[in-house]
N, C-alpha and C. Protein backbone atom coordinates (compact mmCIF):
# COMPACT_ATOMS: atom_id res chain seq x y z
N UNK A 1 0.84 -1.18 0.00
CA UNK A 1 0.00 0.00 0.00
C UNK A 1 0.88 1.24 0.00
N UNK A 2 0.73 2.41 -1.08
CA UNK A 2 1.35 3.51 -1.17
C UNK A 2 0.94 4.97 0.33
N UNK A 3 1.44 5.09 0.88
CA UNK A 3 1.25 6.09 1.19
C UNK A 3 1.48 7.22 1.01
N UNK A 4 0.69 8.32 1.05
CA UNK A 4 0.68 9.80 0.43
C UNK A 4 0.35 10.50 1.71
N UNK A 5 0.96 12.15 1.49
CA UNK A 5 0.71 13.33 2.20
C UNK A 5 -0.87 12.96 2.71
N UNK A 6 -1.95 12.63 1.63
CA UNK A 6 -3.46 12.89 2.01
C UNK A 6 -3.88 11.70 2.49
N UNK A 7 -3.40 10.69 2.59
CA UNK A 7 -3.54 9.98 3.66
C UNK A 7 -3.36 10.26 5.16
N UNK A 8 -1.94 10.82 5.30
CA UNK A 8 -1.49 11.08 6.74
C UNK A 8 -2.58 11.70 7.02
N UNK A 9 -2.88 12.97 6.43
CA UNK A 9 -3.64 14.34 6.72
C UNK A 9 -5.30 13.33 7.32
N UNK A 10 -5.60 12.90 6.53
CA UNK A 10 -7.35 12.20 6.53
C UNK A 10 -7.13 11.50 8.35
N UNK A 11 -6.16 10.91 8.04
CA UNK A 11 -5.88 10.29 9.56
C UNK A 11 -6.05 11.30 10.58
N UNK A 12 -5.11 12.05 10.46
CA UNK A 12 -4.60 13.60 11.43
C UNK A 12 -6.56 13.96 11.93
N UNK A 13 -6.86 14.38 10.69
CA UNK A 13 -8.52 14.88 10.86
C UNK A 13 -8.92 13.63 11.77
N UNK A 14 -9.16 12.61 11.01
CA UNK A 14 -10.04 11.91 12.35
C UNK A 14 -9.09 11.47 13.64
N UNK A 15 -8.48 11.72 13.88
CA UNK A 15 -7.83 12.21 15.17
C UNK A 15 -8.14 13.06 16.36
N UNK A 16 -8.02 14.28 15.44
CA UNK A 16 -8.76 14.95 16.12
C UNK A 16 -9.94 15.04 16.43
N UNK A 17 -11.04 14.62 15.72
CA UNK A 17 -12.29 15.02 15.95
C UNK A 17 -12.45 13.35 17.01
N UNK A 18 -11.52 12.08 17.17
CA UNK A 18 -12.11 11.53 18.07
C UNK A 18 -11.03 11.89 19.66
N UNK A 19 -9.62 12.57 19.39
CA UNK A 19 -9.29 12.15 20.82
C UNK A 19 -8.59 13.98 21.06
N UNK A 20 -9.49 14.73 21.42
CA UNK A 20 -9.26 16.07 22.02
C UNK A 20 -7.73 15.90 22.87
N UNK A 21 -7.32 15.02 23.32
CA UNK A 21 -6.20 15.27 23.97
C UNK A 21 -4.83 15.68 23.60
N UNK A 22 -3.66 14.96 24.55
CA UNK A 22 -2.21 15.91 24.28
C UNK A 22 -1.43 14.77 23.45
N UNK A 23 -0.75 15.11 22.58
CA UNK A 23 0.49 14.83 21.93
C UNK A 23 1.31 14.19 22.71
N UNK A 24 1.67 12.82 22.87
CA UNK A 24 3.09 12.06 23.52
C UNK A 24 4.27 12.14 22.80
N UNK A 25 5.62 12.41 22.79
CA UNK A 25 6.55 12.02 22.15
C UNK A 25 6.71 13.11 21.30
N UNK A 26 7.76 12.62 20.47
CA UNK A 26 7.92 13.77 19.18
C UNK A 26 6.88 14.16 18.58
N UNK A 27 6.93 15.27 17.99
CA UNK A 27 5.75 15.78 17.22
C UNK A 27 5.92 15.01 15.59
N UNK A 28 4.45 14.46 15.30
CA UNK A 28 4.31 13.16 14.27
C UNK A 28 4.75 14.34 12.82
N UNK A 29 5.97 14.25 12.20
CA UNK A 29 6.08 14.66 11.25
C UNK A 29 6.65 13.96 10.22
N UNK A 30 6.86 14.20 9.01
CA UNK A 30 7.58 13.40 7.83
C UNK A 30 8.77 14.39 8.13
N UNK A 31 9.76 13.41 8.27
CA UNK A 31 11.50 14.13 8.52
C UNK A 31 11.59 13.85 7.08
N UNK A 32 11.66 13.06 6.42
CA UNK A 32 12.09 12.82 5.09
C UNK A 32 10.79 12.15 4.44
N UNK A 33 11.63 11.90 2.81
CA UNK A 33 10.28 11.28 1.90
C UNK A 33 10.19 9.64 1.96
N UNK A 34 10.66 9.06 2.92
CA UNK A 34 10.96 7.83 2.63
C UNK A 34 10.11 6.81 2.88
N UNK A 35 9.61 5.58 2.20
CA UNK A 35 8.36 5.50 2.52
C UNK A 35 8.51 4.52 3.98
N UNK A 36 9.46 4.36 4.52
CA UNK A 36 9.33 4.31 5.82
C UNK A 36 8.89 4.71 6.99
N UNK A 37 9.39 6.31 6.32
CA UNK A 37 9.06 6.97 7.74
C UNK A 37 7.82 7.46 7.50
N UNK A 38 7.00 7.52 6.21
CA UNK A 38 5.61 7.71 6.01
C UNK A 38 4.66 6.47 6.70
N UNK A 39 5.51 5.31 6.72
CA UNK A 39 4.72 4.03 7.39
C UNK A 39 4.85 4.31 8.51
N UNK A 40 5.92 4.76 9.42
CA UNK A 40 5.60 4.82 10.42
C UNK A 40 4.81 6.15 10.99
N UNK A 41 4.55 6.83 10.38
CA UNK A 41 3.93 7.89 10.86
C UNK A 41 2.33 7.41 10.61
N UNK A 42 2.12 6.96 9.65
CA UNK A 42 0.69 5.63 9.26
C UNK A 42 0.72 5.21 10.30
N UNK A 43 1.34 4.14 11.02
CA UNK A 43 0.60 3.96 12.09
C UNK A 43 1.17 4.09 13.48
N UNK A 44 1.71 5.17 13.37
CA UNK A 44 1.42 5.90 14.93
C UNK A 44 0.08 6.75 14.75
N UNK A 45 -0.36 7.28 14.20
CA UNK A 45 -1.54 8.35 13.48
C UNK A 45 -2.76 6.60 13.79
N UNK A 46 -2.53 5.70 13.41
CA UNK A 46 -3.67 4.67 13.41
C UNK A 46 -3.65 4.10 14.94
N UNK A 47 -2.23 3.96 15.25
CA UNK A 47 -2.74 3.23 16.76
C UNK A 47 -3.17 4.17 17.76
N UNK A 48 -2.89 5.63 17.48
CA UNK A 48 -3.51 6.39 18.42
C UNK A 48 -5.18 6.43 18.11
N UNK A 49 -5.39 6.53 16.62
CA UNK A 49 -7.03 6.24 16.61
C UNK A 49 -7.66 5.18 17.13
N UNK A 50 -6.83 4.14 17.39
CA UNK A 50 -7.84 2.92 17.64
C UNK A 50 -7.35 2.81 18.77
N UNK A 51 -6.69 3.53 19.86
CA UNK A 51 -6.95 3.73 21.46
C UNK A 51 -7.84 4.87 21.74
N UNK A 52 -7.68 5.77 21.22
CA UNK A 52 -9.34 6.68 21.14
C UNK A 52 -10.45 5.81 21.30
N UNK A 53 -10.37 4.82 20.10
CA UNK A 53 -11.79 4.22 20.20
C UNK A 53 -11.78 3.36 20.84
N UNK A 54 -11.08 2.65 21.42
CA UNK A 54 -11.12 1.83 22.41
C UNK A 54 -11.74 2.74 23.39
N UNK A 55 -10.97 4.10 24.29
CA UNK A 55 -11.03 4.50 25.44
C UNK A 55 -12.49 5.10 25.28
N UNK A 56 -12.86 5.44 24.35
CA UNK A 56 -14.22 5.54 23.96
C UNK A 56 -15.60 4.47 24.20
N UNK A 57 -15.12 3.64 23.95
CA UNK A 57 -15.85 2.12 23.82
C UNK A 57 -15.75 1.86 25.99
N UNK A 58 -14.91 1.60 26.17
CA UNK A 58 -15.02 1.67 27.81
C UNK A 58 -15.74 2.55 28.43
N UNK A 59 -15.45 3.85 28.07
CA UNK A 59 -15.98 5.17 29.15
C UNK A 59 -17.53 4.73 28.86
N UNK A 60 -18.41 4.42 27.75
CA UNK A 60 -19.56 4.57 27.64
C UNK A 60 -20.16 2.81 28.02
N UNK A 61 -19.15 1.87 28.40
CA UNK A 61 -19.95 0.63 29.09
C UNK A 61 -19.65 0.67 30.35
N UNK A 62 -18.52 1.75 31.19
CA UNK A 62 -18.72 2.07 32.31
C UNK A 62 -19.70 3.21 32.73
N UNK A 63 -20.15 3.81 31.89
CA UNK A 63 -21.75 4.48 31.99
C UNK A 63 -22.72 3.86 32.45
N UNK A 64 -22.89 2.45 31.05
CA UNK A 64 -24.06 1.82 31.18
C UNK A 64 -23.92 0.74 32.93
N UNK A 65 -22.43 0.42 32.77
CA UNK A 65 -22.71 -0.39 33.99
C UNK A 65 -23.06 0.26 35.59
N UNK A 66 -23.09 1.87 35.15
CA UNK A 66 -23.24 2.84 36.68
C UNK A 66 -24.78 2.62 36.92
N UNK A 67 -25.14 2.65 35.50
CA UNK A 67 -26.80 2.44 36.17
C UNK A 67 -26.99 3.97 35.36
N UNK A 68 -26.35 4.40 34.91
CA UNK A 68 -26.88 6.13 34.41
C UNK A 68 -27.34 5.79 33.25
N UNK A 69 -28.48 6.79 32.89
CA UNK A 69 -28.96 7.11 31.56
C UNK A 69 -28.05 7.59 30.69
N UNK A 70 -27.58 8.44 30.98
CA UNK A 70 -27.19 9.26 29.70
C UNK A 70 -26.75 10.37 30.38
N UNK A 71 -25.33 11.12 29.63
CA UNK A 71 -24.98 12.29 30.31
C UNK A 71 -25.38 13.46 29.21
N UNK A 72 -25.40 14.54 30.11
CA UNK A 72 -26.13 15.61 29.28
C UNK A 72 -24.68 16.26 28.54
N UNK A 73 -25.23 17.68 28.09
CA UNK A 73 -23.65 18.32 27.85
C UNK A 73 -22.89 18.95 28.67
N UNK A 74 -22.60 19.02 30.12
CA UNK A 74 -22.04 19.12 31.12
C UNK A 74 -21.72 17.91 31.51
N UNK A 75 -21.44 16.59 31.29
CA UNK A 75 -20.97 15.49 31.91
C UNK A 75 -21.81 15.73 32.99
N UNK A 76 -23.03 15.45 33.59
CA UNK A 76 -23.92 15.81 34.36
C UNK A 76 -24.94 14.46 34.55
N UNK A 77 -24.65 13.36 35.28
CA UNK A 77 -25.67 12.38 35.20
C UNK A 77 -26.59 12.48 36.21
N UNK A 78 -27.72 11.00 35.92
CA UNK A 78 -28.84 11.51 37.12
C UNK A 78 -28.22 11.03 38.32
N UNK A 79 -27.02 10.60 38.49
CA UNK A 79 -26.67 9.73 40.04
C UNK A 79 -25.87 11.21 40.62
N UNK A 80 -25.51 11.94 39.67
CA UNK A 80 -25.05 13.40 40.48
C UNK A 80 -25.74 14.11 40.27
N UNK A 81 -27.08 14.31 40.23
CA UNK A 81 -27.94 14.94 40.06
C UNK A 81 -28.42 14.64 41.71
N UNK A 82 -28.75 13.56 41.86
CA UNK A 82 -29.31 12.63 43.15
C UNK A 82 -27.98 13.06 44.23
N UNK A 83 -26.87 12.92 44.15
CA UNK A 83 -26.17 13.06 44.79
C UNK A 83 -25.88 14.89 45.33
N UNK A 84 -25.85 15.47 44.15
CA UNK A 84 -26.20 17.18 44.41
C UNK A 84 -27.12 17.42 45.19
N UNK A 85 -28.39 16.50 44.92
CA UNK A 85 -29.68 16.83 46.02
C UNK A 85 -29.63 16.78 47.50
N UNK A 86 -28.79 15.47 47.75
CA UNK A 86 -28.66 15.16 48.93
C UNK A 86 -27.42 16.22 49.84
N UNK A 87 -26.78 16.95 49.35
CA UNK A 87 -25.96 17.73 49.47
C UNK A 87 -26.95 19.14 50.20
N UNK A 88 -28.10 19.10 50.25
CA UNK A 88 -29.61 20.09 50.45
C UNK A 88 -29.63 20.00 51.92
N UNK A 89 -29.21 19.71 52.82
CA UNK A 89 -29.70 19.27 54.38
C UNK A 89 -30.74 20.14 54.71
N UNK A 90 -30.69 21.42 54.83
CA UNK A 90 -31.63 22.44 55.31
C UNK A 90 -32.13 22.93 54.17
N UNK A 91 -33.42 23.39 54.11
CA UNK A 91 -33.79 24.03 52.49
C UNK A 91 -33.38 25.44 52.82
N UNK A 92 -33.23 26.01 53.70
CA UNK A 92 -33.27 27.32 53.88
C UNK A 92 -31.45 27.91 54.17
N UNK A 93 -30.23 26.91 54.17
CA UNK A 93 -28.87 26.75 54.30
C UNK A 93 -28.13 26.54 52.70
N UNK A 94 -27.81 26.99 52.25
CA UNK A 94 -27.35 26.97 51.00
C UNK A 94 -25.85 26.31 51.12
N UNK A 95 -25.52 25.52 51.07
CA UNK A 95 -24.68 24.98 51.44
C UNK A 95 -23.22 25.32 50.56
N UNK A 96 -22.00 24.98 51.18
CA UNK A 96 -21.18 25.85 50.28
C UNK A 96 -20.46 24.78 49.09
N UNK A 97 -20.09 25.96 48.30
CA UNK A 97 -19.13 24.96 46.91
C UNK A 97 -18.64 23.84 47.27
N UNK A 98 -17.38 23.60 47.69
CA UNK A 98 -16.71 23.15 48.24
C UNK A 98 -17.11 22.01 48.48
N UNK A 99 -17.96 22.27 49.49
CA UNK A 99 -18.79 20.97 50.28
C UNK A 99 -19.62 20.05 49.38
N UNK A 100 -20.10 20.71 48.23
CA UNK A 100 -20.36 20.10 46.99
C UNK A 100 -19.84 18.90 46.31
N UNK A 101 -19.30 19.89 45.81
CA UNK A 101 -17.98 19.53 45.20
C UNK A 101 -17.19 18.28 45.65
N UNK A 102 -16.67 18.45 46.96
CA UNK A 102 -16.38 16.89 48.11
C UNK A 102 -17.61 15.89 47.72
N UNK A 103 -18.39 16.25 47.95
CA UNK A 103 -19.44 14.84 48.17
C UNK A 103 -20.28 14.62 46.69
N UNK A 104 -20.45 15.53 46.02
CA UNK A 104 -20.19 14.93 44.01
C UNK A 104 -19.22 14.76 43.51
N UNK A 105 -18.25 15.03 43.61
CA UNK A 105 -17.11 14.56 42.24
C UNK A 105 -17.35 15.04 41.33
N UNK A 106 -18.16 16.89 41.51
CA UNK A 106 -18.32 17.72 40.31
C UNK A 106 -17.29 18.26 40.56
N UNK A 107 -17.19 19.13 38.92
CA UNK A 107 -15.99 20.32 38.80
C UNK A 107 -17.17 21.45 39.32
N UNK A 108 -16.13 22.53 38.55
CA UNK A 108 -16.75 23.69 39.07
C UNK A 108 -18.02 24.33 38.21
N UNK A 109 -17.94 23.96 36.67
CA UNK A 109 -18.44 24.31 35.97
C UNK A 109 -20.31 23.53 36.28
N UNK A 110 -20.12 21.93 36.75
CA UNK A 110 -21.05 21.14 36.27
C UNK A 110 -21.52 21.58 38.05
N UNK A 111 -20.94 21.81 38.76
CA UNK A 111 -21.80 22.48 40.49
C UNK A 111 -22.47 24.09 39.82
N UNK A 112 -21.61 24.85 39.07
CA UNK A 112 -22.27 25.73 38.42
C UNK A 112 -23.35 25.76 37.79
N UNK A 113 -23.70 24.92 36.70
CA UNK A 113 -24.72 24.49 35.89
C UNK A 113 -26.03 24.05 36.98
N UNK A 114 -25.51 23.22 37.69
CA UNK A 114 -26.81 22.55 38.95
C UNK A 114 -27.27 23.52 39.69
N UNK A 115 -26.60 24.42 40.25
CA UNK A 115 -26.87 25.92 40.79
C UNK A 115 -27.61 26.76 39.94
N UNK A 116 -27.70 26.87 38.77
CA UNK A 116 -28.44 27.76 37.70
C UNK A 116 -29.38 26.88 37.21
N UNK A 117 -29.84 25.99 37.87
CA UNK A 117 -30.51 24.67 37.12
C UNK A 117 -31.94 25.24 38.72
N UNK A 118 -31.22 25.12 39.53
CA UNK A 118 -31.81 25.23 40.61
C UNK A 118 -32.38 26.59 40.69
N UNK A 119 -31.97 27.47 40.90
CA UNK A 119 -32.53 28.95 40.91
C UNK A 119 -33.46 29.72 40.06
N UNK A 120 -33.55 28.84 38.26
CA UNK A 120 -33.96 28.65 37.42
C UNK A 120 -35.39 27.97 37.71
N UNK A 121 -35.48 27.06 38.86
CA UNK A 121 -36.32 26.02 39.27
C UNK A 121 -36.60 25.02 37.84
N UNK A 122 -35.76 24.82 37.65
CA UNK A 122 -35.59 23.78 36.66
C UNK A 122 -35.53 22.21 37.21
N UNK A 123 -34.59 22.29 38.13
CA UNK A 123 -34.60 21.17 39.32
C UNK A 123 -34.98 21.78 40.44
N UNK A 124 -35.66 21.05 41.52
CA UNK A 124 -36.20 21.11 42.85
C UNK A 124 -35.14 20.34 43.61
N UNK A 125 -34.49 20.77 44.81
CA UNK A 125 -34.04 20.11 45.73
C UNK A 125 -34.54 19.98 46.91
């Protein structure tokens, strides 16, 4: 099989669009034209896609095996949804970030979102 510039590139694209993350190692370039080092840049460019999809393929059957539906677009499921609630002791004590935060395993953004979810009365706690 020949490899070409628009091969690498097609790879590169779906790369990115499956694994948002960081670069290991040298940065994947053609040092020369040789079709060696085009093979190996073929599949370093392929085995990183197909650990994407692997790590892909896990994260979403350790979903299904939590018992969660489905996460929204805040990484936001209903077991931290349930778990945010219970975080409520007094209705009239607003309890602080922090303390949140400790007892969900939210960031800051997705305790943010539940807070504007709440005040919104979108959710009831």
């Amino acid at each position: 099989m020949k490899i070409t510039d628009e091969t690498i590139a097609s790879l590169q694209k779906q790369l990115e669009l499956l694994e948002p993350g960081r670069q290991h190692g040298r940065k994947g370039t053609v040092l020369s034209d040789s079709e060696a080092e085009k093979r190996r840049l073929y599949n370093n460019l392929a085995s990183r896609i197909s650990r994407a999809k692997k790590k892909m393929l896990e994260q979403n059957k350790e979903l299904q095996a939590s018992g969660a539906k489905e996460m929204d677009e805040f990484g936001i499921t209903d077991k931290d949804i349930r778990r945010y609630k219970q975080c409520w002791v007094y209705i009239d004590v607003i309890p602080e970030r922090e303390y949140i935060k400790r007892m969900t395993g939210l960031n800051d953004v997705q305790v943010a979102e539940l807070d504007r979810r709440v005040r919104e009365n979108i959710l009831t706690v």
